[in-house]
C-alpha atoms as a PDB file:
ATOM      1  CA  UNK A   1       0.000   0.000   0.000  1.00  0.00           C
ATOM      2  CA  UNK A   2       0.971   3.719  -0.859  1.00  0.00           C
ATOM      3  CA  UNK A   3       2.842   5.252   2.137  1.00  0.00           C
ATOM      4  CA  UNK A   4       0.221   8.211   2.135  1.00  0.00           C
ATOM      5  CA  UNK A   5      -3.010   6.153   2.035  1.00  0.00           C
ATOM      6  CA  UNK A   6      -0.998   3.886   5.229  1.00  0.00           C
ATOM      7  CA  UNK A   7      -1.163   6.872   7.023  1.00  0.00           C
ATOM      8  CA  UNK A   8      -5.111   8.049   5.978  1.00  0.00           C
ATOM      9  CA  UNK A   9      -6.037   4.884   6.840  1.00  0.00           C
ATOM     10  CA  UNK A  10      -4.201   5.240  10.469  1.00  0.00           C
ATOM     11  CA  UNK A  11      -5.718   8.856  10.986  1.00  0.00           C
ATOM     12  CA  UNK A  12      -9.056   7.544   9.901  1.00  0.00           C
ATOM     13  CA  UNK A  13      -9.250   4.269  12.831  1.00  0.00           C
ATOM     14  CA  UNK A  14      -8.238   7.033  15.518  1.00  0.00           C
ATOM     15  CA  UNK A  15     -11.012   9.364  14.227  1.00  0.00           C
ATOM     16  CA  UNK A  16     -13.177   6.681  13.870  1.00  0.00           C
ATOM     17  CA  UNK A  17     -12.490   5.668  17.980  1.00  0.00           C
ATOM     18  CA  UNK A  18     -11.261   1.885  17.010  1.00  0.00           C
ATOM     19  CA  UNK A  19      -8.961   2.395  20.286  1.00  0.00           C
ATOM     20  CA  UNK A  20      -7.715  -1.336  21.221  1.00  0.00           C
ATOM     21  CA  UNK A  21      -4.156  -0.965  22.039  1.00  0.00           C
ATOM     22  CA  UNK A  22      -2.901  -3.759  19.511  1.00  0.00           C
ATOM     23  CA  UNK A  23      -4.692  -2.179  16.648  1.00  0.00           C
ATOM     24  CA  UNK A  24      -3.433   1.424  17.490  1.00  0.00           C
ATOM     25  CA  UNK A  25       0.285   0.290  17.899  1.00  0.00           C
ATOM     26  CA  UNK A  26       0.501  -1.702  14.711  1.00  0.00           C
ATOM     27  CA  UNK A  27      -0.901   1.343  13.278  1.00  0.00           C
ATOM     28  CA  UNK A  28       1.295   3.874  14.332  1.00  0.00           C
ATOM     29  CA  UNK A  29       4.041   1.559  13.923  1.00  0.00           C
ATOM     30  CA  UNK A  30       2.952   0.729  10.439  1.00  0.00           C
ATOM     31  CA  UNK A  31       3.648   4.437   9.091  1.00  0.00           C
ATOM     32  CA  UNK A  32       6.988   4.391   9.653  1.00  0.00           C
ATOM     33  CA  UNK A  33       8.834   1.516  11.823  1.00  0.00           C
ATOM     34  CA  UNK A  34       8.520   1.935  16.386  1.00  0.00           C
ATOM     35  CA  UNK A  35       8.078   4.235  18.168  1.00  0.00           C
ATOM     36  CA  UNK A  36      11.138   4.445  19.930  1.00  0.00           C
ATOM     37  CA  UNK A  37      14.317   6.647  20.232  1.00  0.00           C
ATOM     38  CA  UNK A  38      18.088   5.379  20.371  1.00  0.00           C
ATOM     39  CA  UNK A  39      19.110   5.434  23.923  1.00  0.00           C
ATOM     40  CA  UNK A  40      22.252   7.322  22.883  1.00  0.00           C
ATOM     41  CA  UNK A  41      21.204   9.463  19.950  1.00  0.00           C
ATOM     42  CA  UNK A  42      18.336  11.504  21.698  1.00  0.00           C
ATOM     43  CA  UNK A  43      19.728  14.912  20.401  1.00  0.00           C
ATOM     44  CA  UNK A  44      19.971  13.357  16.438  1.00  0.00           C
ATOM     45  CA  UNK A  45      17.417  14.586  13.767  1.00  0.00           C
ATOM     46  CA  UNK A  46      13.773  13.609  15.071  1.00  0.00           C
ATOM     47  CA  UNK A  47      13.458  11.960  11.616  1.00  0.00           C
ATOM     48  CA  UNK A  48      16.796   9.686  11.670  1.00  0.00           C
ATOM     49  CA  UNK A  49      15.601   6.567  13.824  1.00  0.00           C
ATOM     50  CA  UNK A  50      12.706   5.277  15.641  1.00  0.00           C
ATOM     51  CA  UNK A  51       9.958   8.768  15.377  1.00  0.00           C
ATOM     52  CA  UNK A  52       7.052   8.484  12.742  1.00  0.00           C
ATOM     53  CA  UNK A  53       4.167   9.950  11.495  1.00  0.00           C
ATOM     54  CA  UNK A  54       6.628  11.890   8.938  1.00  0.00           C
ATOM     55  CA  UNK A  55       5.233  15.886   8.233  1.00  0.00           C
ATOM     56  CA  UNK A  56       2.954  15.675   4.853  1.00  0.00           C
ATOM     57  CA  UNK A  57       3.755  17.697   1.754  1.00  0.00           C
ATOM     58  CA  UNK A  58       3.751  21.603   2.906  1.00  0.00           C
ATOM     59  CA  UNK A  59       5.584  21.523   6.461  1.00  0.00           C
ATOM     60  CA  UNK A  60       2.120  20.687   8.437  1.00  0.00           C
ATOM     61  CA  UNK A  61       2.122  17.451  10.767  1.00  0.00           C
ATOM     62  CA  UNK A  62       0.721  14.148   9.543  1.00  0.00           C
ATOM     63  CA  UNK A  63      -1.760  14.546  12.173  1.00  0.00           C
ATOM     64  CA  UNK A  64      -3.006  18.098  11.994  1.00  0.00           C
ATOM     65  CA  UNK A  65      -6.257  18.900  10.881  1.00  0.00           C
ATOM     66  CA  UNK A  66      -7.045  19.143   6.919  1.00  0.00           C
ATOM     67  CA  UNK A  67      -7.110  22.149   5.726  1.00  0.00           C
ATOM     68  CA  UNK A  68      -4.485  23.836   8.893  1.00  0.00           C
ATOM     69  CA  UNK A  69      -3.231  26.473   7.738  1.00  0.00           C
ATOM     70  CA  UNK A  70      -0.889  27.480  10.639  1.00  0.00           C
ATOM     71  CA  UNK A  71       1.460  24.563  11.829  1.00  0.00           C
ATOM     72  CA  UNK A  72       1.065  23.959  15.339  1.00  0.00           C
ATOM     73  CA  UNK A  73       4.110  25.123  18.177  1.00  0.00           C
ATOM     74  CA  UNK A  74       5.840  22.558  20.343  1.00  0.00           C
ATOM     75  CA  UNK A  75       4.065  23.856  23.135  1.00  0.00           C
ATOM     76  CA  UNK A  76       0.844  23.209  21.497  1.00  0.00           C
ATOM     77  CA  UNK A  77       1.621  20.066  20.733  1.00  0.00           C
ATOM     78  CA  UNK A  78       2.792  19.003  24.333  1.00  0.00           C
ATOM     79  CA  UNK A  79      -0.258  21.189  25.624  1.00  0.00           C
ATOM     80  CA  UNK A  80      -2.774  18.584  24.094  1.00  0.00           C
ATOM     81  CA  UNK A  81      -0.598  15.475  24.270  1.00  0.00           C
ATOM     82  CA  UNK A  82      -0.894  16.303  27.830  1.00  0.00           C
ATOM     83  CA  UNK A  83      -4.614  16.653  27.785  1.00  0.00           C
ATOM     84  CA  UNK A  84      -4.443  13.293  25.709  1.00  0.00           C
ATOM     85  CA  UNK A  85      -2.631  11.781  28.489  1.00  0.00           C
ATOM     86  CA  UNK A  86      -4.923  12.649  30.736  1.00  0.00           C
ATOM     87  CA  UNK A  87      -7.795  11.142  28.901  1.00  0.00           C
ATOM     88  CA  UNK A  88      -6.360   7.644  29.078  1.00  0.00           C
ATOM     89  CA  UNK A  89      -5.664   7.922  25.026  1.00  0.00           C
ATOM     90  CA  UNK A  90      -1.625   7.270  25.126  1.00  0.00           C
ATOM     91  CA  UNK A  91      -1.843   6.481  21.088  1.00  0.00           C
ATOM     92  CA  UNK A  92      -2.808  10.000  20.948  1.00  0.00           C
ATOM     93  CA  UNK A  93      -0.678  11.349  23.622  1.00  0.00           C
ATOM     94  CA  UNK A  94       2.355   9.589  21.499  1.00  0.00           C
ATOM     95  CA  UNK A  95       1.694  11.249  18.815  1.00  0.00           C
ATOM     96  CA  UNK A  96       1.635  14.668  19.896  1.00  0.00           C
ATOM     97  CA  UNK A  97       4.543  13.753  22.056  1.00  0.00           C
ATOM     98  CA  UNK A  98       6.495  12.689  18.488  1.00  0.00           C
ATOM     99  CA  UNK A  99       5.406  15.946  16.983  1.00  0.00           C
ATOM    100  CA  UNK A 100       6.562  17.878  20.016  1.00  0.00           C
ATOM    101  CA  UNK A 101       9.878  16.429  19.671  1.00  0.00           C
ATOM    102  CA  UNK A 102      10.169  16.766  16.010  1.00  0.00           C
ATOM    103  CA  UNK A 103       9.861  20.639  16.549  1.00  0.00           C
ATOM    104  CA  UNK A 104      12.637  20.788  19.766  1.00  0.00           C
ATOM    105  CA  UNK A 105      14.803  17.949  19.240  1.00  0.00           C
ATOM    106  CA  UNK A 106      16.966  19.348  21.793  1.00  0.00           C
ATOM    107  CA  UNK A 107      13.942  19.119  24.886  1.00  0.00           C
ATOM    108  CA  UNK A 108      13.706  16.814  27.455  1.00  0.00           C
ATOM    109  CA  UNK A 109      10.222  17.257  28.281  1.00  0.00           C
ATOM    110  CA  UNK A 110       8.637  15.558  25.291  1.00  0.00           C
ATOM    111  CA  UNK A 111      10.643  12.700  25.804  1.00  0.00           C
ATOM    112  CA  UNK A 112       9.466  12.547  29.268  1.00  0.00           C
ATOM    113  CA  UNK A 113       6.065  12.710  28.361  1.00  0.00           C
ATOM    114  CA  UNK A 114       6.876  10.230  25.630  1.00  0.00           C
ATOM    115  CA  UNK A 115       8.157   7.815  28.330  1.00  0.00           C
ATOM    116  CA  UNK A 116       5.224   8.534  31.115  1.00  0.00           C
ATOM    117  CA  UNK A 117       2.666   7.349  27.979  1.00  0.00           C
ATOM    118  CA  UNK A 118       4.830   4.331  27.513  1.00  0.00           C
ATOM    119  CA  UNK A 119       4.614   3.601  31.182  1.00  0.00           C
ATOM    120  CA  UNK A 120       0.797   3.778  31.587  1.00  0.00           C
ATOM    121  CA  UNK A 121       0.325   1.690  28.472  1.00  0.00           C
ATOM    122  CA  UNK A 122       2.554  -0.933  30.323  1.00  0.00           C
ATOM    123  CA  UNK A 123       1.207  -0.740  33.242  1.00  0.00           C
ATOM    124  CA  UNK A 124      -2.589  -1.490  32.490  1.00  0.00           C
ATOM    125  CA  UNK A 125      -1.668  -3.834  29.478  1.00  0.00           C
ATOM    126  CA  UNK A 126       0.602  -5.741  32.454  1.00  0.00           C
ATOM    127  CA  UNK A 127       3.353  -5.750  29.074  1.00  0.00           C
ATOM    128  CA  UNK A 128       6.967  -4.963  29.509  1.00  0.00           C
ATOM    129  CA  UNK A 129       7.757  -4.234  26.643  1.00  0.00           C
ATOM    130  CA  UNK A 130       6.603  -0.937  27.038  1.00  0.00           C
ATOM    131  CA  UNK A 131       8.375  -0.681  30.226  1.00  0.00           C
ATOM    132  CA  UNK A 132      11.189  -0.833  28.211  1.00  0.00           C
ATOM    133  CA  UNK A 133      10.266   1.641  25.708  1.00  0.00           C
ATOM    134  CA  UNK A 134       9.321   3.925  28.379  1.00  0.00           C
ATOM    135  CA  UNK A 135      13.038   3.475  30.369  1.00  0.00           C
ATOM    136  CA  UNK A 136      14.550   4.267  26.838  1.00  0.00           C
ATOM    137  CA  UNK A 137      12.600   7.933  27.003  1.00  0.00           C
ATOM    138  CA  UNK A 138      13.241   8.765  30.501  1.00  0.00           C
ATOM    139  CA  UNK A 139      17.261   7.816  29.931  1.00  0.00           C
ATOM    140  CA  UNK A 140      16.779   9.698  26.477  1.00  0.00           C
ATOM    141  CA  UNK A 141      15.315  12.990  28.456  1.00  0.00           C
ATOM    142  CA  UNK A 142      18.390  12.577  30.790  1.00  0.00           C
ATOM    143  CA  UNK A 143      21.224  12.349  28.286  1.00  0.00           C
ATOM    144  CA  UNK A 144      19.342  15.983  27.047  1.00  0.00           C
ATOM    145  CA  UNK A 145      19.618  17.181  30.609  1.00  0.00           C
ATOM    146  CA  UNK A 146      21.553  14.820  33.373  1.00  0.00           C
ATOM    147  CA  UNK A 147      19.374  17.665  35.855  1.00  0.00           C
ATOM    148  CA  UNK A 148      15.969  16.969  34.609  1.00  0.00           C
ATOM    149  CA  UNK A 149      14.477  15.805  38.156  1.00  0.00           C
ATOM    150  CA  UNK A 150      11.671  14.294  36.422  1.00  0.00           C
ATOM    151  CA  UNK A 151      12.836  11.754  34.581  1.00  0.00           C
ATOM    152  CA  UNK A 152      15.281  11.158  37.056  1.00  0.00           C
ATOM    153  CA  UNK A 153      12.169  10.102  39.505  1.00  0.00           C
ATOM    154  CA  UNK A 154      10.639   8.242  36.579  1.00  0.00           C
ATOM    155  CA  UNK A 155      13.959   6.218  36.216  1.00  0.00           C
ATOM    156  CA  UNK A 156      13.860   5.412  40.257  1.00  0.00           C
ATOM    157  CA  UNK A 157      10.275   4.078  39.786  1.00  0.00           C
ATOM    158  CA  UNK A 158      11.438   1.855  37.027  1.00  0.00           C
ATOM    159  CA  UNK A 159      14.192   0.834  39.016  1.00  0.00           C
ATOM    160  CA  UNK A 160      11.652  -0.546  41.839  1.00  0.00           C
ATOM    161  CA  UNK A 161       9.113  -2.292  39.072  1.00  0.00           C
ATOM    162  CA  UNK A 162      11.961  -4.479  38.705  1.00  0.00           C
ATOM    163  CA  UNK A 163      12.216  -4.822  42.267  1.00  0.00           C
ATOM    164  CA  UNK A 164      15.714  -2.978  42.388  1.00  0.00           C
ATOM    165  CA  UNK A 165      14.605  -1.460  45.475  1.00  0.00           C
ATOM    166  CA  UNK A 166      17.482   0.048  46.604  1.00  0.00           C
ATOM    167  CA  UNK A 167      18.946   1.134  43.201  1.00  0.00           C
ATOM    168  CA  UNK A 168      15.226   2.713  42.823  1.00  0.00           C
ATOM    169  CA  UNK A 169      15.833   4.412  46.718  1.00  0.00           C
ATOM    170  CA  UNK A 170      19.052   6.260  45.376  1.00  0.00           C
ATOM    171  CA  UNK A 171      17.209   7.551  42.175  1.00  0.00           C
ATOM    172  CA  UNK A 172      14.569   8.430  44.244  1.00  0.00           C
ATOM    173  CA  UNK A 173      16.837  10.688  46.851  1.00  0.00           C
ATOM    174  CA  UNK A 174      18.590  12.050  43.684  1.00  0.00           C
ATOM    175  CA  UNK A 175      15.196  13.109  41.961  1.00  0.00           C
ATOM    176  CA  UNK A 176      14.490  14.605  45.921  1.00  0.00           C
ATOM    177  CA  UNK A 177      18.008  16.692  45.979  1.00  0.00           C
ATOM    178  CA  UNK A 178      16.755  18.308  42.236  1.00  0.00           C
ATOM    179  CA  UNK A 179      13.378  19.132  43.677  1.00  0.00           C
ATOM    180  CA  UNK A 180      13.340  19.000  46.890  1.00  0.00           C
ATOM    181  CA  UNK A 181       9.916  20.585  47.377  1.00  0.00           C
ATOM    182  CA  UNK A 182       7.760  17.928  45.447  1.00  0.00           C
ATOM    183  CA  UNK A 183       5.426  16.527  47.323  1.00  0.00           C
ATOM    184  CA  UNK A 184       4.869  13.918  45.051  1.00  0.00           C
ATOM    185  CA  UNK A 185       8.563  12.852  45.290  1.00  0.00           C
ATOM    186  CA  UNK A 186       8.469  12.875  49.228  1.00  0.00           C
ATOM    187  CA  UNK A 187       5.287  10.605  49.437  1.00  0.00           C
ATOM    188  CA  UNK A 188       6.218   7.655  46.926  1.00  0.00           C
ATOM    189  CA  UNK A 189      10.363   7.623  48.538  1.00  0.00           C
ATOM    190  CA  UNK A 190       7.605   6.943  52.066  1.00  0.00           C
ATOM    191  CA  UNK A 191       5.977   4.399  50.245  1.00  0.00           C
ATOM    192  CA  UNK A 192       8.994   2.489  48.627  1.00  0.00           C
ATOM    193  CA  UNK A 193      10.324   3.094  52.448  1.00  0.00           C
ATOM    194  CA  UNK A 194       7.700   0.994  53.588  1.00  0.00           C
ATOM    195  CA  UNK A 195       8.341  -1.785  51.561  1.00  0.00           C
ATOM    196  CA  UNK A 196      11.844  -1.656  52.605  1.00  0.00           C
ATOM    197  CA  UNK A 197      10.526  -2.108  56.540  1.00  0.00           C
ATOM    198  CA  UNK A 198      11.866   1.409  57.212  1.00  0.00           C
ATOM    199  CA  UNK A 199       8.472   2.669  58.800  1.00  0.00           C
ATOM    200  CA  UNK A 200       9.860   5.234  60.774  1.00  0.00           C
ATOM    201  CA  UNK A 201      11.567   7.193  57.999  1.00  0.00           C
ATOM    202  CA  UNK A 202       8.085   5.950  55.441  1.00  0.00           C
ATOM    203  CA  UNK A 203       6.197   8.509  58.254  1.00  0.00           C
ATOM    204  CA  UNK A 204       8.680  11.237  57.903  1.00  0.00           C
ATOM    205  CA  UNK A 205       8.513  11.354  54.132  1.00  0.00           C
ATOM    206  CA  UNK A 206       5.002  11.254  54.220  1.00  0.00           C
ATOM    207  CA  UNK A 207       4.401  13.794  57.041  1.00  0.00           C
ATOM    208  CA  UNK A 208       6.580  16.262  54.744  1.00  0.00           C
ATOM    209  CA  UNK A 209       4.489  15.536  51.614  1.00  0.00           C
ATOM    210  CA  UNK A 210       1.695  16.514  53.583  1.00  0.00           C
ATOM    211  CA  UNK A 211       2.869  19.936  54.571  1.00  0.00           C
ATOM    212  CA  UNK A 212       4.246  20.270  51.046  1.00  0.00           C
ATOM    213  CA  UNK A 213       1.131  19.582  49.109  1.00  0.00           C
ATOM    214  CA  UNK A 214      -2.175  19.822  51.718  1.00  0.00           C
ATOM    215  CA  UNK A 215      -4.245  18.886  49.163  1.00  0.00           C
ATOM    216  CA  UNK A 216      -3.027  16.101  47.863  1.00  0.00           C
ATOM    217  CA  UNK A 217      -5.322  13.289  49.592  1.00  0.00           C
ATOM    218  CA  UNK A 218      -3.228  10.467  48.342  1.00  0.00           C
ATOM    219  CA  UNK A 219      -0.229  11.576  51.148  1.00  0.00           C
ATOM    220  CA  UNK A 220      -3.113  11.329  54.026  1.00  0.00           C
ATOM    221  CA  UNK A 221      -4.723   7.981  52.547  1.00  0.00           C
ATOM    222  CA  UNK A 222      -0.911   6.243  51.610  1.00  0.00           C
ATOM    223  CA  UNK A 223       0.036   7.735  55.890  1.00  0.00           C
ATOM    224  CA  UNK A 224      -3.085   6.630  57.204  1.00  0.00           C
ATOM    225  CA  UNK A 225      -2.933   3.145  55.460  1.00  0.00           C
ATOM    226  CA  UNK A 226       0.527   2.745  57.143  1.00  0.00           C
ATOM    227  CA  UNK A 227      -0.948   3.829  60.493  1.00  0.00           C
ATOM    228  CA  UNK A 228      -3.725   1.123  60.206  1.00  0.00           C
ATOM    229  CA  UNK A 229      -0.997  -1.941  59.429  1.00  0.00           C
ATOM    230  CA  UNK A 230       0.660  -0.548  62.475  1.00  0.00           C
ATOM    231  CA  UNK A 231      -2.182  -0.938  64.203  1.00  0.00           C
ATOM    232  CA  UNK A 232      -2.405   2.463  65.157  1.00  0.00           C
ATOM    233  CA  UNK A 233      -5.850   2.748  64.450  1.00  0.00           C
ATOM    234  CA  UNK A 234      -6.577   6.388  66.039  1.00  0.00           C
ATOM    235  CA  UNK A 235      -3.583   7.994  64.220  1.00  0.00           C
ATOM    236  CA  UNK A 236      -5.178   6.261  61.094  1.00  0.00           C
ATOM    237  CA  UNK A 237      -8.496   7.598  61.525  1.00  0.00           C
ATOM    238  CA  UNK A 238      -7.237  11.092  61.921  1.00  0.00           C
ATOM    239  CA  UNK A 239      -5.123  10.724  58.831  1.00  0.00           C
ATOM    240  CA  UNK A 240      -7.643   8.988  56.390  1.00  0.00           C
ATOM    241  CA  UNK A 241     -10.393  11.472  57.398  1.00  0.00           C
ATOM    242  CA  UNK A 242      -8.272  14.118  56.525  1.00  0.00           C
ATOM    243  CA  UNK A 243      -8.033  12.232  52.974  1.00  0.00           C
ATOM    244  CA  UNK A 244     -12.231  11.753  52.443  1.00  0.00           C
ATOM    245  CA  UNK A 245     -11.970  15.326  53.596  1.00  0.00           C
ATOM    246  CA  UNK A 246      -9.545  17.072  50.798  1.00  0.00           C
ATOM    247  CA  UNK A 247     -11.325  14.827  48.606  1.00  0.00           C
ATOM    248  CA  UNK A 248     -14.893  13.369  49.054  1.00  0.00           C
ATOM    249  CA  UNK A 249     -14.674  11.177  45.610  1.00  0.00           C
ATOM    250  CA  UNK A 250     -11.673   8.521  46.966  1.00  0.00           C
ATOM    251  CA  UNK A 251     -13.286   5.848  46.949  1.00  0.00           C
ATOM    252  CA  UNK A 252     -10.302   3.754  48.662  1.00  0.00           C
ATOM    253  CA  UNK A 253     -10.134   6.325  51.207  1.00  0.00           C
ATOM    254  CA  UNK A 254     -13.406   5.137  52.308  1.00  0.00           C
ATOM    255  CA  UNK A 255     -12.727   1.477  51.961  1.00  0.00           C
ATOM    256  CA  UNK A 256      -9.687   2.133  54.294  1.00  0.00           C
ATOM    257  CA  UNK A 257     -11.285   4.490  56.954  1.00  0.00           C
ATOM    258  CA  UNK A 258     -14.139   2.034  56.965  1.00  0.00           C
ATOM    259  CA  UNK A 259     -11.960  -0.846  58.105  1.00  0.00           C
ATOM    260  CA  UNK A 260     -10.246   2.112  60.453  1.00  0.00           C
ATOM    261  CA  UNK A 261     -13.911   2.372  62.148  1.00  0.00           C
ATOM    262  CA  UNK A 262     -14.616  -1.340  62.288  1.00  0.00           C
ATOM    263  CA  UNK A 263     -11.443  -1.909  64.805  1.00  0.00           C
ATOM    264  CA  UNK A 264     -12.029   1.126  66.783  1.00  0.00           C
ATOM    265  CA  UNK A 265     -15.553  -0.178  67.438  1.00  0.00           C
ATOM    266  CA  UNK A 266     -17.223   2.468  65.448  1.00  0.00           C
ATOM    267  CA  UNK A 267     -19.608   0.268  63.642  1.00  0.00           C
ATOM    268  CA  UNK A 268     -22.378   2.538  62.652  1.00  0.00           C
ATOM    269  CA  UNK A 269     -19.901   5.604  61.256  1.00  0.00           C
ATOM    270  CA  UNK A 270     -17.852   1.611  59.669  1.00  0.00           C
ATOM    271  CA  UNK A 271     -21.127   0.448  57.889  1.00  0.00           C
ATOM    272  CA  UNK A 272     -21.492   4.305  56.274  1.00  0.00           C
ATOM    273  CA  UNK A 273     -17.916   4.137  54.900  1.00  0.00           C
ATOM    274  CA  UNK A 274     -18.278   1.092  53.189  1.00  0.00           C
ATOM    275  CA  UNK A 275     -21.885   1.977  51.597  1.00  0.00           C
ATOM    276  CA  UNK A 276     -19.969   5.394  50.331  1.00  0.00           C
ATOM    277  CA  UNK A 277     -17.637   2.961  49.472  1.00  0.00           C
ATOM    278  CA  UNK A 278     -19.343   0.739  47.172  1.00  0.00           C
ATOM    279  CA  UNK A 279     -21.282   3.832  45.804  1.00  0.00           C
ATOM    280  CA  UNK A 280     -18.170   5.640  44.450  1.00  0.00           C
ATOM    281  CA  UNK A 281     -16.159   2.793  43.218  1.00  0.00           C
ATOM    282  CA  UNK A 282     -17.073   2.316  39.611  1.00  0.00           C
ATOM    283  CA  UNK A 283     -17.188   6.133  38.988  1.00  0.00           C
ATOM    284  CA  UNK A 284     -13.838   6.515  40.685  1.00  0.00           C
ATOM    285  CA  UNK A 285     -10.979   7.294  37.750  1.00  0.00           C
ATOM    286  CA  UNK A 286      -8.187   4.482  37.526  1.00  0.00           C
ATOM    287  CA  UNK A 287      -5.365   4.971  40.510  1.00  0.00           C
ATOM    288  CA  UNK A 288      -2.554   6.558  39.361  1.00  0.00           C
ATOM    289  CA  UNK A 289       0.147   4.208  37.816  1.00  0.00           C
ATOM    290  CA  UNK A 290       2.995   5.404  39.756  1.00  0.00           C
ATOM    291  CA  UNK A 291       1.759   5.005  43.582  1.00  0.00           C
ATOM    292  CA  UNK A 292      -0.144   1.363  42.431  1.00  0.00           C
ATOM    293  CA  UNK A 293       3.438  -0.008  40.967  1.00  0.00           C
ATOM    294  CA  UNK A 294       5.679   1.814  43.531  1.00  0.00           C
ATOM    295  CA  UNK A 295       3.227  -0.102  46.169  1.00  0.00           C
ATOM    296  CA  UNK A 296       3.671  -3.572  44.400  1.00  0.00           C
ATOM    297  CA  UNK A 297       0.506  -3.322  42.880  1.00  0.00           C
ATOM    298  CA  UNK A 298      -0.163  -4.697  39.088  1.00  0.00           C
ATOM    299  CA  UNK A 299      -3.140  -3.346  36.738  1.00  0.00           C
ATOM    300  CA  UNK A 300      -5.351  -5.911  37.904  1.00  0.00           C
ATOM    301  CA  UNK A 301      -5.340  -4.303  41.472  1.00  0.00           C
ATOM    302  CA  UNK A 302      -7.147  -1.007  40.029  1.00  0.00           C
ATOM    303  CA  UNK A 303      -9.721  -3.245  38.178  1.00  0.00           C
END
């Protein structure tokens, strides 16, 4: 088949929402060979090895709409890769990432983004291959910029999928050193603390992701979770709460406080949390990749 009616007939599946995963990668893959970028040769032309969805006659992407008349920026690019992302649509996300990187070759951040749409394609289709694809990225992004805190995170979660822990723990207190004000970083070092038995230092990480981010109800549902194995069921209660508190819709937050309840006698306020419970559930969006791996979990734990 024609080159240019391969990648119509690629355009026209995503358009027409045929979305399984296996018919979406051979699809992208089928314009142009994988997506995937030499480990080494991040800062060579976006069009050497491994990108696709080549720009069509006139400078405008493959996948901009017809009849664009004004190519689209990086930024606009990332901007709805991001909102792609988001969405659960990775194919889609990849493909803005591609474009992205086609326009600033010499930028990390697409090939971060690149890699985090690798990841959650792994991680829910429970394939490694991906993993790998998405390790490539994140070392890509670094070789670009050894600072980029990031993907040096990113690298430290890969690192414990494997079950490196303590290669992942150094990566992890590198990625901290870079940005030391992320709560995001602070909470999942607490959690991979925990499954090194270091419970003590798990509470301080977690205790400072919660003054760092307040709002972030995973830090008081991953603390009070701790609390509960612990059995320290009042320090739990206090903690998870806090989490249905900041944010009414977690379902697991309810799940958790409701078995907090339950040992502390509390039967009545027990029963409620476990109705709210079974309410929210199905509406509740898909847990976040990163905290369900970096706790051990698989993608049939958020099913």
């Amino acid at each position: 088949m024609h080159p240019l009616a391969v990648r119509i007939l690629s355009l026209l599946l995503l358009v027409a929402g045929l979305r399984t995963l296996p018919a979406l990668a051979a699809a992208t893959n089928a314009v142009s060979g994988p997506i995937t970028l030499p480990e080494s040769g991040a800062q060579a032309p976006a069009t050497s090895q491994g990108t696709s969805l080549a720009p069509v006659a006139g400078g405008a992407p493959a996948s901009s709409p017809m009849g664009a008349s004004t190519p689209k920026s990086a930024q606009q690019w990332m901007a709805e890769g991001h909102q792609a992302q988001k969405a659960g649509k990775q194919i889609e996300a990849v493909t803005d990432f591609l474009n992205a990187q086609r326009l600033e070759p010499a930028s990390p951040a697409p090939l971060y983004s690149l890699g985090m749409s690798f990841f959650s394609i792994g991680f829910y289709e429970s394939d490694t291959n991906y993993y790998d694809r998405a390790a490539r990225h994140f070392k890509a992004a670094l070789d670009l910029d050894p600072q980029y805190d990031r993907a040096v995170f990113m690298m430290g979660i890969m690192e414990v999928v494997h079950l490196r822990l303590r290669e992942g723990e150094t990566l992890l207190q590198k990625a901290i050193a870079l940005n030391p004000q992320n709560p995001y970083y602070h909470l999942h070092y607490g959690v991979l603390l925990v499954r090194m038995g270091q419970y003590d230092d798990a509470i301080a990480q977690m205790l400072l992701a919660e003054k760092l981010g307040p709002t972030f109800a995973q830090s008081y549902l991953s603390l009070g979770q701790l609390y509960s194995q612990m059995k320290k069921y009042q320090e739990a209660r206090r903690q998870l709460e806090h989490a249905v508190h900041v944010d009414p819709s977690l379902a697991t937050a309810h799940y958790a406080l409701g078995g907090v309840y339950h040992h502390l006698g509390m039967n009545t306020e027990s029963k409620s949390e476990y109705e709210t419970f079974q309410r929210q559930k199905s509406a509740q969006p898909k847990p976040d990749p990163v905290t369900n791996a970096m706790q051990g979990g698989s993608s049939s734990d958020s099913k």
